[in-house]
PDB file of N, CA and C in Angstrom:
ATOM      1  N   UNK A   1     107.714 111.905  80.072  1.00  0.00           N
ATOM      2  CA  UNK A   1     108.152 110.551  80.364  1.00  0.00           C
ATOM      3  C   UNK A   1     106.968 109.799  80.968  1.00  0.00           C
ATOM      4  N   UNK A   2     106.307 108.734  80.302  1.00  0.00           N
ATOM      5  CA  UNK A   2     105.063 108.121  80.526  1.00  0.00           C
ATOM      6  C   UNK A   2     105.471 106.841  81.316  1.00  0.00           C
ATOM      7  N   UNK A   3     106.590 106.635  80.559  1.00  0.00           N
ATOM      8  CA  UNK A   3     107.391 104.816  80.797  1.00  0.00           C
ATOM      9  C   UNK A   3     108.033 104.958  82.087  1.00  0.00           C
ATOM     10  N   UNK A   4     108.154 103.361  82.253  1.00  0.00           N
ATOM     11  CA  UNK A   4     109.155 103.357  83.830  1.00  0.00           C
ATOM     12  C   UNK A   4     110.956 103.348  82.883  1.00  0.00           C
ATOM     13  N   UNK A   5     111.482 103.863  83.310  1.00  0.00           N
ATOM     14  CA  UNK A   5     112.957 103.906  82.744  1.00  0.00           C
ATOM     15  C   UNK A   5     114.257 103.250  83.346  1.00  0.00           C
ATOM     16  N   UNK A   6     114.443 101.979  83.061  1.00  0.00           N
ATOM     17  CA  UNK A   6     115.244 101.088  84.136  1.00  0.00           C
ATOM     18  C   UNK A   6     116.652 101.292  83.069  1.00  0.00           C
ATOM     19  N   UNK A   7     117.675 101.764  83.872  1.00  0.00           N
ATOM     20  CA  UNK A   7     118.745 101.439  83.283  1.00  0.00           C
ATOM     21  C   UNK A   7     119.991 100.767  84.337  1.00  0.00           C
ATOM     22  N   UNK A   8     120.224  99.605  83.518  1.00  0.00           N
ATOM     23  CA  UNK A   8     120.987  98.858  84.817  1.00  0.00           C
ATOM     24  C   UNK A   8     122.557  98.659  84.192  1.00  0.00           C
ATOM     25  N   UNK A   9     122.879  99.852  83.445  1.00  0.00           N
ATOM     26  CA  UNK A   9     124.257  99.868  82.890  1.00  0.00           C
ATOM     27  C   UNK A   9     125.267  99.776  83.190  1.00  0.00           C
ATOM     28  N   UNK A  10     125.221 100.544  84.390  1.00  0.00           N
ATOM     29  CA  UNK A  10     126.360 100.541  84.964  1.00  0.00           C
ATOM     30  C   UNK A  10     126.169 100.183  86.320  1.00  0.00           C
ATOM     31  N   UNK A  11     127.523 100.453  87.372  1.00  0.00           N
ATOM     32  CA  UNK A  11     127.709  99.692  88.451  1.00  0.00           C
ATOM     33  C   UNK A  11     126.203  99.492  89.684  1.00  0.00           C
ATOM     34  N   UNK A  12     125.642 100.427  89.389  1.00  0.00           N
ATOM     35  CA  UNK A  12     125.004 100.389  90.197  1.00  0.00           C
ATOM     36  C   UNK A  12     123.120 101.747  89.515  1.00  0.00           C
ATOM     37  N   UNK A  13     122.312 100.771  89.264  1.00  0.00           N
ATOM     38  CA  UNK A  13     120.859 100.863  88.092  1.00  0.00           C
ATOM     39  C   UNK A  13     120.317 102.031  88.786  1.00  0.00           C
ATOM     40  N   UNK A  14     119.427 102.407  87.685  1.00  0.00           N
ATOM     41  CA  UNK A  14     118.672 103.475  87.950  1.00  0.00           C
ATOM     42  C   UNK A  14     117.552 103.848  87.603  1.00  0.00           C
ATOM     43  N   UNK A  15     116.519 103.735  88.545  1.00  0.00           N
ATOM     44  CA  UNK A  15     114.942 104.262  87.230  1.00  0.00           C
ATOM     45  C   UNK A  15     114.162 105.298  87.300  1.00  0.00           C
ATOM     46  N   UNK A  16     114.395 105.779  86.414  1.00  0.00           N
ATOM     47  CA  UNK A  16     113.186 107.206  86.232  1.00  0.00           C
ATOM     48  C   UNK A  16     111.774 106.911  86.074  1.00  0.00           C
ATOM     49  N   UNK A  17     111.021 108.139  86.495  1.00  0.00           N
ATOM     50  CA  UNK A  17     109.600 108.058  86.214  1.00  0.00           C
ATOM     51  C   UNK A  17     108.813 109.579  86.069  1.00  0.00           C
ATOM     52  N   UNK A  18     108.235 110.331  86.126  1.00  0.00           N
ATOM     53  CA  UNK A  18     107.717 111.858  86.135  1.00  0.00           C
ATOM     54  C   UNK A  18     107.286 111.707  87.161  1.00  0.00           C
ATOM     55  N   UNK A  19     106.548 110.777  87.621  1.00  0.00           N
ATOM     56  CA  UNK A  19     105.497 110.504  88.565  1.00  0.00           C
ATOM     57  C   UNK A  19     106.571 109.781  90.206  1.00  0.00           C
ATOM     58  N   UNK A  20     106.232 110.622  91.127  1.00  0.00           N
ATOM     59  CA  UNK A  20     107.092 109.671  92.198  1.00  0.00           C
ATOM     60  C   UNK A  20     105.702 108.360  92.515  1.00  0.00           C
ATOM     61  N   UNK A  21     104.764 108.870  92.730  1.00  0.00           N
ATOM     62  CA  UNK A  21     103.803 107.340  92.976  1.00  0.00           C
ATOM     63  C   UNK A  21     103.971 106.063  91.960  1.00  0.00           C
ATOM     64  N   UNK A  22     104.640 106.402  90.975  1.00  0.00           N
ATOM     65  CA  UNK A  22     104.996 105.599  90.277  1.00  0.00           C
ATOM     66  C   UNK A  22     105.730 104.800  90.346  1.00  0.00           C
ATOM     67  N   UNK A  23     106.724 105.512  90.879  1.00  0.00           N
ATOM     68  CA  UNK A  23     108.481 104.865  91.719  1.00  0.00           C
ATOM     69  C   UNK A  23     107.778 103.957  92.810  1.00  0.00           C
ATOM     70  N   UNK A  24     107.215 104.645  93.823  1.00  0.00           N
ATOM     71  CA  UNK A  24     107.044 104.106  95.003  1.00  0.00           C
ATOM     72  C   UNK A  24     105.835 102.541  94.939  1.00  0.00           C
ATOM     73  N   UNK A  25     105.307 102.821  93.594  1.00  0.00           N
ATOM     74  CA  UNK A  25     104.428 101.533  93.528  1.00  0.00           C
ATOM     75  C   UNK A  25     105.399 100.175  92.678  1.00  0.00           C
ATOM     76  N   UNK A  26     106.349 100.789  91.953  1.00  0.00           N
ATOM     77  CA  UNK A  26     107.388  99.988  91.736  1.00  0.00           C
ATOM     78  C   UNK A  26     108.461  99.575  93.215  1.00  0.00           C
ATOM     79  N   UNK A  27     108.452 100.280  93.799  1.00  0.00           N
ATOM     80  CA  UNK A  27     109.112  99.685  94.783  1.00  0.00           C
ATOM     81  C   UNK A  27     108.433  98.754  95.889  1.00  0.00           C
ATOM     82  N   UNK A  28     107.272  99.238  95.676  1.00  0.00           N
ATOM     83  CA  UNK A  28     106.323  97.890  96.565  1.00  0.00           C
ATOM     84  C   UNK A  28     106.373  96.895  95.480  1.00  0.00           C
ATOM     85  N   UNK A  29     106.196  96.405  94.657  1.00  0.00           N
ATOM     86  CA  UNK A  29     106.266  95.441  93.197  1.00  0.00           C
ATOM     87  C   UNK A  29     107.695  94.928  93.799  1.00  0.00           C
ATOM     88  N   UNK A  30     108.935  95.921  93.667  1.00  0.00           N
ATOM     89  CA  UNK A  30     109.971  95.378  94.375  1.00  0.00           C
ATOM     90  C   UNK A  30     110.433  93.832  95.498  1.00  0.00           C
ATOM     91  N   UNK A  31     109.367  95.217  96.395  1.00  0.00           N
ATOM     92  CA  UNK A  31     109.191  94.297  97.431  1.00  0.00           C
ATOM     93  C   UNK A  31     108.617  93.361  97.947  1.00  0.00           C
ATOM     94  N   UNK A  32     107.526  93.026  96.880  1.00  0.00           N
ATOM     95  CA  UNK A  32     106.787  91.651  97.374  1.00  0.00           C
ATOM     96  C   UNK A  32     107.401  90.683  96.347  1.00  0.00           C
ATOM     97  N   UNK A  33     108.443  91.350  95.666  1.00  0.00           N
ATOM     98  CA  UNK A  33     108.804  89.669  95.052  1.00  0.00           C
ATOM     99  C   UNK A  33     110.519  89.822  95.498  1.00  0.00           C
ATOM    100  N   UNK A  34     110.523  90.161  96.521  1.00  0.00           N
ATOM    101  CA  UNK A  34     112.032  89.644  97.316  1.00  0.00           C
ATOM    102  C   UNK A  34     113.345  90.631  97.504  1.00  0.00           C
ATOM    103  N   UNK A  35     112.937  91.465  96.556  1.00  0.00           N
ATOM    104  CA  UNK A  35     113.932  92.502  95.906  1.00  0.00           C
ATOM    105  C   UNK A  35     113.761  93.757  97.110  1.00  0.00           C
ATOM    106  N   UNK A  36     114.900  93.683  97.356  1.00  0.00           N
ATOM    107  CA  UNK A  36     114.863  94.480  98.862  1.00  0.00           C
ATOM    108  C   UNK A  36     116.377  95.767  98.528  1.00  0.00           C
ATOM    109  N   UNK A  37     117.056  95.958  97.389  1.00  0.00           N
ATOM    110  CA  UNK A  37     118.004  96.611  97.831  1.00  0.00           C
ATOM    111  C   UNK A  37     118.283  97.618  96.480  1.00  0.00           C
ATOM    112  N   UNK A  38     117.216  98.595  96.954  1.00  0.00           N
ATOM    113  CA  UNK A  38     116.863 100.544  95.929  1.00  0.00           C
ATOM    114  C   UNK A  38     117.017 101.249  97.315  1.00  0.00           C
ATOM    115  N   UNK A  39     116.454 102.777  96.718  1.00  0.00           N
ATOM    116  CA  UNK A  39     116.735 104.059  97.383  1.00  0.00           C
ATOM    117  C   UNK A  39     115.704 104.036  97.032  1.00  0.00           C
ATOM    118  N   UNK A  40     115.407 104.767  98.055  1.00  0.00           N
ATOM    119  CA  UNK A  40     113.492 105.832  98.151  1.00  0.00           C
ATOM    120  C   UNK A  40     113.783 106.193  96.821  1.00  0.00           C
ATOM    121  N   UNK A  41     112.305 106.723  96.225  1.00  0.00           N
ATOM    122  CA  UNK A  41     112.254 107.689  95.281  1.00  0.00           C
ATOM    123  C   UNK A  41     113.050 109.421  95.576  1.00  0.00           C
ATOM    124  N   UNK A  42     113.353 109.957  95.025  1.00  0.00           N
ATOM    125  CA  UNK A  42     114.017 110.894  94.818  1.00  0.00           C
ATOM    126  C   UNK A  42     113.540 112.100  93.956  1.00  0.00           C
ATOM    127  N   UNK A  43     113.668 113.410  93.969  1.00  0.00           N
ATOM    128  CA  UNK A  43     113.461 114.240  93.019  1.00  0.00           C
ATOM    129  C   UNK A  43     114.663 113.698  91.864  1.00  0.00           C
ATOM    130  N   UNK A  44     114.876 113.720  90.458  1.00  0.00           N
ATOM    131  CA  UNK A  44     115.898 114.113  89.901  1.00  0.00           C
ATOM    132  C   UNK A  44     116.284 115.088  89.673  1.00  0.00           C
ATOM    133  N   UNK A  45     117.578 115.474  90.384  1.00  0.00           N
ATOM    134  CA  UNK A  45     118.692 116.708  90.449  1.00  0.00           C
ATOM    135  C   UNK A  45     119.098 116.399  88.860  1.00  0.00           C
ATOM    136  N   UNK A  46     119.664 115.920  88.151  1.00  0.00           N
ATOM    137  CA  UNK A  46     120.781 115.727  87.444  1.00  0.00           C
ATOM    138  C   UNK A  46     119.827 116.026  86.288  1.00  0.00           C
ATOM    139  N   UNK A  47     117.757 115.749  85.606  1.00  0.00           N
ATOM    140  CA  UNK A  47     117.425 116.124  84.940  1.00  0.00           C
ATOM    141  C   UNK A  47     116.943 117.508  85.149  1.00  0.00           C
ATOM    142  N   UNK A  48     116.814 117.624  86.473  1.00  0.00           N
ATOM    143  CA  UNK A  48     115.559 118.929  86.759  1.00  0.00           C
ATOM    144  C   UNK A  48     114.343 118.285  86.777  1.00  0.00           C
ATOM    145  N   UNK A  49     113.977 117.318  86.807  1.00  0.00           N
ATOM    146  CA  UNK A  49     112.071 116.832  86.654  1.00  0.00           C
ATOM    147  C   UNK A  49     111.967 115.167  86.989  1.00  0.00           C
ATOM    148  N   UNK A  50     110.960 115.231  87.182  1.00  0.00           N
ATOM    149  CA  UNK A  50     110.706 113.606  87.314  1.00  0.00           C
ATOM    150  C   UNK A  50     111.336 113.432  88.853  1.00  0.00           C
ATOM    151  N   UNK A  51     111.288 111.739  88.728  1.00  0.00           N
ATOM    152  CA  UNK A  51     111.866 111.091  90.306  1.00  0.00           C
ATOM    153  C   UNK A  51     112.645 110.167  89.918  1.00  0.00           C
ATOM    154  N   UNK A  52     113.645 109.693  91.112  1.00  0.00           N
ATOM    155  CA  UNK A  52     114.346 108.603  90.503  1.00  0.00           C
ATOM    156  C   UNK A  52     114.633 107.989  91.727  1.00  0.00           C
ATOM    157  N   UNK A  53     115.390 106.431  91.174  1.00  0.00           N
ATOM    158  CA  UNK A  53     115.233 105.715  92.964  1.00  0.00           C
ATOM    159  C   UNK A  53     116.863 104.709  91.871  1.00  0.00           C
ATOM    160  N   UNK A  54     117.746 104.268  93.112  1.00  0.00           N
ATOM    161  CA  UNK A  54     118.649 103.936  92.912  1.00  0.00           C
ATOM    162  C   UNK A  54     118.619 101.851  93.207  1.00  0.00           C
ATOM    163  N   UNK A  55     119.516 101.097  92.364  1.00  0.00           N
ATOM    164  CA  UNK A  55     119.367  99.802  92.022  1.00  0.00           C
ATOM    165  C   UNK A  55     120.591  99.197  92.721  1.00  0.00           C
ATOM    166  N   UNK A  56     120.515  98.562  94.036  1.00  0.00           N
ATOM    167  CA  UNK A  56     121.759  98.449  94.129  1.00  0.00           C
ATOM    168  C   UNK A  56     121.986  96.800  93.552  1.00  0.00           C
ATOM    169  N   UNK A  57     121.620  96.122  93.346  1.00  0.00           N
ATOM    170  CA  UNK A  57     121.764  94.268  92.712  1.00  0.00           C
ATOM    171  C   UNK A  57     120.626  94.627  91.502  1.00  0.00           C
ATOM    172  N   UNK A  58     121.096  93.901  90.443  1.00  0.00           N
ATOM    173  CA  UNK A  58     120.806  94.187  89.322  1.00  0.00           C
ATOM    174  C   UNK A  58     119.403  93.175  89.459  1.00  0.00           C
ATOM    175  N   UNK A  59     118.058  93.638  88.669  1.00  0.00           N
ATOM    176  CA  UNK A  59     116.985  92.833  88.344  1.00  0.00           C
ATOM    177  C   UNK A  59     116.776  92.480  86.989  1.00  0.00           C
ATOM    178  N   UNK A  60     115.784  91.255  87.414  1.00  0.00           N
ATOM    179  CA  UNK A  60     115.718  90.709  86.178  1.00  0.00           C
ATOM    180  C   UNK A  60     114.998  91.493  84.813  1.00  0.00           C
ATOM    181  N   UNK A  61     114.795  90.841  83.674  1.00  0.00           N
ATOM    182  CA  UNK A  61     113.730  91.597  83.130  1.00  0.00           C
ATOM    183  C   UNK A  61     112.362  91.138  83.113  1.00  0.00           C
ATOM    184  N   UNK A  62     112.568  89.653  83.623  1.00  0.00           N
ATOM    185  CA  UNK A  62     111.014  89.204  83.830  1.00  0.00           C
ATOM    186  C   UNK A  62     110.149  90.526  85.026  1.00  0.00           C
ATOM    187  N   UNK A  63     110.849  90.743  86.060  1.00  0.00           N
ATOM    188  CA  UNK A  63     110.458  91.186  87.733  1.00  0.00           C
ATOM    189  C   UNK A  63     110.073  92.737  86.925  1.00  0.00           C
ATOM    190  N   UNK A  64     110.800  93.571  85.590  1.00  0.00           N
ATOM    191  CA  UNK A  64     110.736  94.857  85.161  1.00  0.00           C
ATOM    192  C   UNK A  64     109.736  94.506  84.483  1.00  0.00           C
ATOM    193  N   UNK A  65     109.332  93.703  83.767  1.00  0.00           N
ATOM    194  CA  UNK A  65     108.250  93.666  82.614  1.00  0.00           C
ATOM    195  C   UNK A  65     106.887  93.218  83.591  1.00  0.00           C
ATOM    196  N   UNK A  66     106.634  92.518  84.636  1.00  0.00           N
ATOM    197  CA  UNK A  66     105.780  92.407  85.309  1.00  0.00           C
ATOM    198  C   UNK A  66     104.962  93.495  86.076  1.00  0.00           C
ATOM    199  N   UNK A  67     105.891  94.686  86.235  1.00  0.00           N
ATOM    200  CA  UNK A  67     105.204  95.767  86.656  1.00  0.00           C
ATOM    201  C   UNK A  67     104.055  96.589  85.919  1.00  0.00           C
ATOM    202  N   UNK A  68     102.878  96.905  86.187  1.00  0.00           N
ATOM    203  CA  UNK A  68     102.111  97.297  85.740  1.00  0.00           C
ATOM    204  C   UNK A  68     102.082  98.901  86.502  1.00  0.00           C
ATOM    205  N   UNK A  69     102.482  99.889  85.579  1.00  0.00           N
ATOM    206  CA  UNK A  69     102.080 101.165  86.659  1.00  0.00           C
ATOM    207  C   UNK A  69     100.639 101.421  86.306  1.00  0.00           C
TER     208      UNK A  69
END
């Protein structure tokens, strides 16, 4: 898994990454444009691999496509 993986399907989004510095530089990206309400990065339990961080208010896709990892 190279890509950032945003899925905002259901009640409450979710994004994968392999990389946790990845997560955590998306969550600073987060946070300097206002967006204040995820979960730390995380191991993923539910794949076995990678990290994941939880979405609680849905984002845009401009704020997802602006991220550069």
């Amino acid at each position: 898994m190279s890509a950032l993986e945003v899925d905002q399907s259901g009640e409450i989004g979710h994004v994968h990454h392999s990389k946790r510095q990845v997560l955590l530089d998306f969550m600073n990206h987060l946070k300097s444009n206002g967006y204040l309400k995820f979960s730390y990065p995380m191991p993923n339990q539910e794949r076995g691999e990678g990290w994941m961080m939880f979405l609680y208010e849905p984002l845009s896709d401009e704020l997802i496509k602006n991220f550069e990892a």
